[in-house]
N, C-alpha and C. Protein backbone atom coordinates (compact mmCIF):
# COMPACT_ATOMS: atom_id res chain seq x y z
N UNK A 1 10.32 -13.18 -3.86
CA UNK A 1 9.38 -12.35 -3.15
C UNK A 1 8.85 -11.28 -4.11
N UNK A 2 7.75 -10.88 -3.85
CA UNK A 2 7.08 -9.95 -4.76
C UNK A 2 6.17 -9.02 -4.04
N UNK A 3 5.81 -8.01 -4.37
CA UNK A 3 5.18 -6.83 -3.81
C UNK A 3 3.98 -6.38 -4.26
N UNK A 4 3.07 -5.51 -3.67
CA UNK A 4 2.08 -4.50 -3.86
C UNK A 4 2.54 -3.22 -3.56
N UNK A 5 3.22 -2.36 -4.63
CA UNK A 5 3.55 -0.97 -4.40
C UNK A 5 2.42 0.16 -4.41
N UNK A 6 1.52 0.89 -3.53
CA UNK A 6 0.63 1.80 -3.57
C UNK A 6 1.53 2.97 -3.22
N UNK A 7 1.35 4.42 -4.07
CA UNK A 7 1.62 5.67 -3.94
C UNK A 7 0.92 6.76 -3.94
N UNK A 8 0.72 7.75 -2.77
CA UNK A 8 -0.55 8.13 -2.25
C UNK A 8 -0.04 9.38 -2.67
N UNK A 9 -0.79 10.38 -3.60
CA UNK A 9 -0.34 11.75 -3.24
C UNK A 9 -0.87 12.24 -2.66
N UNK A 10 -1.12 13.62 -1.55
CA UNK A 10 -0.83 14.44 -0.83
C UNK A 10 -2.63 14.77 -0.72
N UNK A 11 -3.43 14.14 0.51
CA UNK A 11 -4.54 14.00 1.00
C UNK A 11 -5.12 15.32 0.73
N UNK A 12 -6.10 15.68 -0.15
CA UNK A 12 -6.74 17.49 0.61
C UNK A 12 -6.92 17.02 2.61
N UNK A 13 -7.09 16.24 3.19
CA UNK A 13 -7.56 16.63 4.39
C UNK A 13 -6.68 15.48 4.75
N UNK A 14 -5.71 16.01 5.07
CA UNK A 14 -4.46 14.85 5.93
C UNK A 14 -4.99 14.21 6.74
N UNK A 15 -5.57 14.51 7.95
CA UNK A 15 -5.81 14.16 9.74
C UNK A 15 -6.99 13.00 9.10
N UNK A 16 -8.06 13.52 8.31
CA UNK A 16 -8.93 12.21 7.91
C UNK A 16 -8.19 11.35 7.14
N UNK A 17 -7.59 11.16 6.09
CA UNK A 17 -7.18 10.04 5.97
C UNK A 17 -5.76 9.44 6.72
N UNK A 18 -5.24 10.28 7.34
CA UNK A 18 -4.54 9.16 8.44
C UNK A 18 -5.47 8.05 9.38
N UNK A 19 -6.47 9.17 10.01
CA UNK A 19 -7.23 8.37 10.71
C UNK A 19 -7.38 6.97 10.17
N UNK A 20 -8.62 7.41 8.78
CA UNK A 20 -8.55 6.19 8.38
C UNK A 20 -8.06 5.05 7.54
N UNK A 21 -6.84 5.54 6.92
CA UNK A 21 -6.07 5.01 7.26
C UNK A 21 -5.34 3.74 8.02
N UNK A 22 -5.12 4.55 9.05
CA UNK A 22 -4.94 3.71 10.10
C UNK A 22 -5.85 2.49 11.13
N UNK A 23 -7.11 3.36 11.17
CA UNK A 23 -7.52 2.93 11.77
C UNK A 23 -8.98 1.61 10.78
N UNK A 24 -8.87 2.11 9.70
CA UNK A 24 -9.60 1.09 8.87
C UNK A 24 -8.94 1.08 7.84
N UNK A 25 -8.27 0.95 7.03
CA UNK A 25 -7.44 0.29 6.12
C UNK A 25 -6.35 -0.21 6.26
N UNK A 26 -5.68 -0.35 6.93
CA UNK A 26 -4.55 -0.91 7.69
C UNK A 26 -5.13 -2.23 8.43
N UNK A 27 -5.84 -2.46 9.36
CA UNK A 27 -6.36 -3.89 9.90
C UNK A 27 -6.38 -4.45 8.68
N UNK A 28 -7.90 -3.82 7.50
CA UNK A 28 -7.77 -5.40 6.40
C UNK A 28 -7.18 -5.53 5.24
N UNK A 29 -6.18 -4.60 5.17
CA UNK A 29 -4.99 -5.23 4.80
C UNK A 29 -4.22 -6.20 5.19
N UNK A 30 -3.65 -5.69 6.47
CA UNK A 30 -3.19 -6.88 7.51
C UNK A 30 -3.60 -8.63 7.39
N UNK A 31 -5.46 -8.81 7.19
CA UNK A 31 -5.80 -9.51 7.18
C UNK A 31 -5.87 -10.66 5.78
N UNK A 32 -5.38 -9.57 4.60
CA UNK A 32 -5.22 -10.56 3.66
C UNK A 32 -4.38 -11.61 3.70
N UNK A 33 -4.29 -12.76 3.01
CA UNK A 33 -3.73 -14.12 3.50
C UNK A 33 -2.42 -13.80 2.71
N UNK A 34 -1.59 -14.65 3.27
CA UNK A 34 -0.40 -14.55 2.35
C UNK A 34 0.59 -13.13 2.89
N UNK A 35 -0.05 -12.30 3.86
CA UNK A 35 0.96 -11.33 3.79
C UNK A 35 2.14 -11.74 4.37
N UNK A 36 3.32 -11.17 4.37
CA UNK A 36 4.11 -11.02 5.11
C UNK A 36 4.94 -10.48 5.54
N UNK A 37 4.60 -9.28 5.57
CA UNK A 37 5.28 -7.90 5.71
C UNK A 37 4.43 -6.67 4.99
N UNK A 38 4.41 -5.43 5.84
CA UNK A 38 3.38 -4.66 5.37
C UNK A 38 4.19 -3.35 6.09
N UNK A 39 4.80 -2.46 4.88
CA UNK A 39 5.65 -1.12 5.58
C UNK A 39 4.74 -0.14 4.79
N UNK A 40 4.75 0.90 5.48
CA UNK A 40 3.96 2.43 5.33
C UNK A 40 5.71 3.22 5.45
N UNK A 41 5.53 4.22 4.32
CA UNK A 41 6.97 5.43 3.99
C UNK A 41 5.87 6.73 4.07
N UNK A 42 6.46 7.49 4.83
CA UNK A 42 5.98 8.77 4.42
C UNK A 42 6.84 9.62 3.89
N UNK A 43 6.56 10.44 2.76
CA UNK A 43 8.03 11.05 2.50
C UNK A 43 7.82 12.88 2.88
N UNK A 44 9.29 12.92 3.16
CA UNK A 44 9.61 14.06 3.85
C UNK A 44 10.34 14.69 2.72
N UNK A 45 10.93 14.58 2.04
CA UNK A 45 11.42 15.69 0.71
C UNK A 45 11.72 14.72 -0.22
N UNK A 46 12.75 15.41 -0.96
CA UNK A 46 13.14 14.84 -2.48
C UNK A 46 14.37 15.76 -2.84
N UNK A 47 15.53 15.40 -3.24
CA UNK A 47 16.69 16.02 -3.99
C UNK A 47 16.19 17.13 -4.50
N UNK A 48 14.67 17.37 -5.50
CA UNK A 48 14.60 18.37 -5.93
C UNK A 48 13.59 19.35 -5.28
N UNK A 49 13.30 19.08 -3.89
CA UNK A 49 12.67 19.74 -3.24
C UNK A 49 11.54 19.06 -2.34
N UNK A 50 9.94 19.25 -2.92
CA UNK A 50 8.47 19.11 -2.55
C UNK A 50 8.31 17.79 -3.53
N UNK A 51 8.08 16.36 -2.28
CA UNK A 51 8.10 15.12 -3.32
C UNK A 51 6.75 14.89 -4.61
N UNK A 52 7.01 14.49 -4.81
CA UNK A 52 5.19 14.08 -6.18
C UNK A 52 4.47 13.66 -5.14
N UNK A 53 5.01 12.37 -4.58
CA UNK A 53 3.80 11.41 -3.17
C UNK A 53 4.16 11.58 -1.92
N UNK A 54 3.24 11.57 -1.52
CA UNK A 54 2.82 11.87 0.15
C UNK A 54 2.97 10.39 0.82
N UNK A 55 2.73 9.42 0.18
CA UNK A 55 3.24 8.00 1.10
C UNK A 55 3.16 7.12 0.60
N UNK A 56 3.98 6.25 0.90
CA UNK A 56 3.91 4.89 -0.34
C UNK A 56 3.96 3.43 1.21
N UNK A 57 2.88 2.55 0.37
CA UNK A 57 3.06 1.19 1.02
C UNK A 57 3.05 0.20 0.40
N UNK A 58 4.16 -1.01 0.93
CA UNK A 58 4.78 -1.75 0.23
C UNK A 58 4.20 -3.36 0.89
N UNK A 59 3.06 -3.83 0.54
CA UNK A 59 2.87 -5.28 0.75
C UNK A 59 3.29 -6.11 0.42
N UNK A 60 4.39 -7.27 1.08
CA UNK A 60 5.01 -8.11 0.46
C UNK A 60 4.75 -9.47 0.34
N UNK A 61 4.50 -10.38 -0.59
CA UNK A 61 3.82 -12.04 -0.56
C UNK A 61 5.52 -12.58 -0.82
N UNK A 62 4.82 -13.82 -0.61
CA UNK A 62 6.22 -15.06 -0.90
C UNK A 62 6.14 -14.95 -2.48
N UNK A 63 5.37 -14.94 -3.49
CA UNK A 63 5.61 -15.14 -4.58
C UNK A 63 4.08 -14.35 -5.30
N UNK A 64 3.80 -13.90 -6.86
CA UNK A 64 3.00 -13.81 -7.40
C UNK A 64 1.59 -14.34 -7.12
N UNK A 65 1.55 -15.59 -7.68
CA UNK A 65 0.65 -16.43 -7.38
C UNK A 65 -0.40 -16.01 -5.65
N UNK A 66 1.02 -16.05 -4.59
CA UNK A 66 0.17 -15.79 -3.39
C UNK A 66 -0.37 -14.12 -3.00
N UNK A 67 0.40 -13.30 -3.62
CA UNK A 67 -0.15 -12.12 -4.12
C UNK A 67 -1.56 -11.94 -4.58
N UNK A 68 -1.68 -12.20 -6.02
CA UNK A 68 -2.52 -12.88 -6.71
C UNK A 68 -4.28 -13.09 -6.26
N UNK A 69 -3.79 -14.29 -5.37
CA UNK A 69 -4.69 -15.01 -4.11
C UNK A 69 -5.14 -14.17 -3.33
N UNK A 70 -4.13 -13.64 -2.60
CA UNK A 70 -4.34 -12.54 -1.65
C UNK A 70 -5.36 -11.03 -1.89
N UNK A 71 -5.30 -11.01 -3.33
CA UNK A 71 -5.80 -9.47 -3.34
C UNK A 71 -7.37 -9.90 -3.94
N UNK A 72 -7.82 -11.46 -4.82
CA UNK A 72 -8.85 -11.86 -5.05
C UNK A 72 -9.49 -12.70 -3.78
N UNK A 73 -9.24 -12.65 -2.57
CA UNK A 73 -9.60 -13.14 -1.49
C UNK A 73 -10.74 -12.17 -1.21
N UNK A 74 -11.68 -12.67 -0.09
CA UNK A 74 -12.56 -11.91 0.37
C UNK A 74 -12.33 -10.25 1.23
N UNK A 75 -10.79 -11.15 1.90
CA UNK A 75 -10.48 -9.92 2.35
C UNK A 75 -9.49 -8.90 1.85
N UNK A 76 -8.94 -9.43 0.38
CA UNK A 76 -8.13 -8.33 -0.17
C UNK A 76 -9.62 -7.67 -1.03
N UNK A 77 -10.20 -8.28 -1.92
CA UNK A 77 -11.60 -7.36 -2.00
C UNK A 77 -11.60 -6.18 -0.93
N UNK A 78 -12.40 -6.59 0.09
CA UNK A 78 -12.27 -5.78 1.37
C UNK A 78 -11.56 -4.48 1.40
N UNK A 79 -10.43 -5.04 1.35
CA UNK A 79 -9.04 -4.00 1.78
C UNK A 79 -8.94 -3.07 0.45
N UNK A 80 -9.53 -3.65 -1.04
CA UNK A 80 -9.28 -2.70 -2.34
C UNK A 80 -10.52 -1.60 -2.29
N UNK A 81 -11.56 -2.79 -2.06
CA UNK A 81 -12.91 -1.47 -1.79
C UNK A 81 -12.67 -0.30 -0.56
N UNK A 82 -12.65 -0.65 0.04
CA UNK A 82 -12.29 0.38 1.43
C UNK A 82 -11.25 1.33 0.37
N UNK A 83 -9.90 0.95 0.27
CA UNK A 83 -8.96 1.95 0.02
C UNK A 83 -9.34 2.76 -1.56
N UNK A 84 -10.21 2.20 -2.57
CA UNK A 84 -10.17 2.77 -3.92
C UNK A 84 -11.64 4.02 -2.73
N UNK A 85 -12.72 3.59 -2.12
CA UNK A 85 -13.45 4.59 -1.88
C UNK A 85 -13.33 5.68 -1.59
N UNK A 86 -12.03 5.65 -0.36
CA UNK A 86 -11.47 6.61 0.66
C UNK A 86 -10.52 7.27 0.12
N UNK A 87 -9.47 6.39 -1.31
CA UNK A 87 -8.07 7.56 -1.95
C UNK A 87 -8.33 6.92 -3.55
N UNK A 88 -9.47 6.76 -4.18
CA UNK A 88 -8.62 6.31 -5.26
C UNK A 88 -8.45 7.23 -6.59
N UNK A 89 -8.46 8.43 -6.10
CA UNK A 89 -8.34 9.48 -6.54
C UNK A 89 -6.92 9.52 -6.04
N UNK A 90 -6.46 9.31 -5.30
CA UNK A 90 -4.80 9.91 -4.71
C UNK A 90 -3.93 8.91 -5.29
N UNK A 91 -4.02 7.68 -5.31
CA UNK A 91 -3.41 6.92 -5.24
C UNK A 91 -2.95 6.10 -6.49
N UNK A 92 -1.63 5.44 -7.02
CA UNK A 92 -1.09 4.40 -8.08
C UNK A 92 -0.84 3.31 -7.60
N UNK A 93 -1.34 1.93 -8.14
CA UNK A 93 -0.98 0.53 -7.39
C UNK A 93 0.20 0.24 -8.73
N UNK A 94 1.18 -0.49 -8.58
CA UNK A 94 2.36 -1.44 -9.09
C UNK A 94 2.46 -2.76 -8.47
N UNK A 95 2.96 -3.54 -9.14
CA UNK A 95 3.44 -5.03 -8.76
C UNK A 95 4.75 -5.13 -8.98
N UNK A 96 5.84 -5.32 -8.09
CA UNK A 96 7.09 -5.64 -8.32
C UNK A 96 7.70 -6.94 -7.81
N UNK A 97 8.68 -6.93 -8.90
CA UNK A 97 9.51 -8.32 -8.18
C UNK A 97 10.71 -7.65 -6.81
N UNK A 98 11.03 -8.04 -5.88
CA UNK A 98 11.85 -7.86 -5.36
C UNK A 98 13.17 -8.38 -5.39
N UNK A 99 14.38 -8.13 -5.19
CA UNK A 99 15.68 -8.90 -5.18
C UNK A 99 16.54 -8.22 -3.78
N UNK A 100 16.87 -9.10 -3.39
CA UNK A 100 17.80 -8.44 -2.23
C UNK A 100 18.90 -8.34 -2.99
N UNK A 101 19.54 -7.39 -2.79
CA UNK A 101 20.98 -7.14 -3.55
C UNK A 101 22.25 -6.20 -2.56
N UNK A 102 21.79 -6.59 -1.09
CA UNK A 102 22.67 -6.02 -0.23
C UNK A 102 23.72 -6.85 -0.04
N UNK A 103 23.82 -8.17 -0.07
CA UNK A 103 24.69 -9.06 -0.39
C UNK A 103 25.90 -9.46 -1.45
């Protein structure tokens, strides 16, 4: 399994980009192919106090490749234009591998 890590720092105008946010970047995300799992963190502190980011979301594919697919699709286009317009001043994208290691 593999990921899309985005890390948002700290909105000048919170209430607008939750809104949208929520209410338009979140659906076409949703809609890219291949997802399968899609978590939003907001963070509330840090060991050393006031965190660096204000929220991180973690899109997860079955593998690279469908990642990949997913974000050169019509509707991950979509979902990159919308979100670089609205934060891409706030925001860092990463690609990670995942491992479960609770086992």
């Amino acid at each position: 399994m593999v990921k899309l890590v985005v890390l948002y720092k700290k909105p000048a105008d919170v209430a607008a980009f939750e809104k949208h946010y929520r209410e338009t970047h979140l659906p076409l995300a949703r809609n890219m192919p291949g997802v399968q799992r899609l978590d939003v963190s907001h963070f509330t502190g840090s060991p050393g106090g006031e965190p660096k980011f204000y929220m991180m979301a973690e899109v997860y594919f079955e593998n690279k490749g469908s990642m990949m697919a997913a974000l050169g699709s019509p509707e991950g286009k979509a979902a990159g234009k919308d979100i670089m317009s609205a934060a891409g001043d706030i925001l860092h994208m990463m690609f990670a591998d995942v491992a479960d290691v609770t086992r």
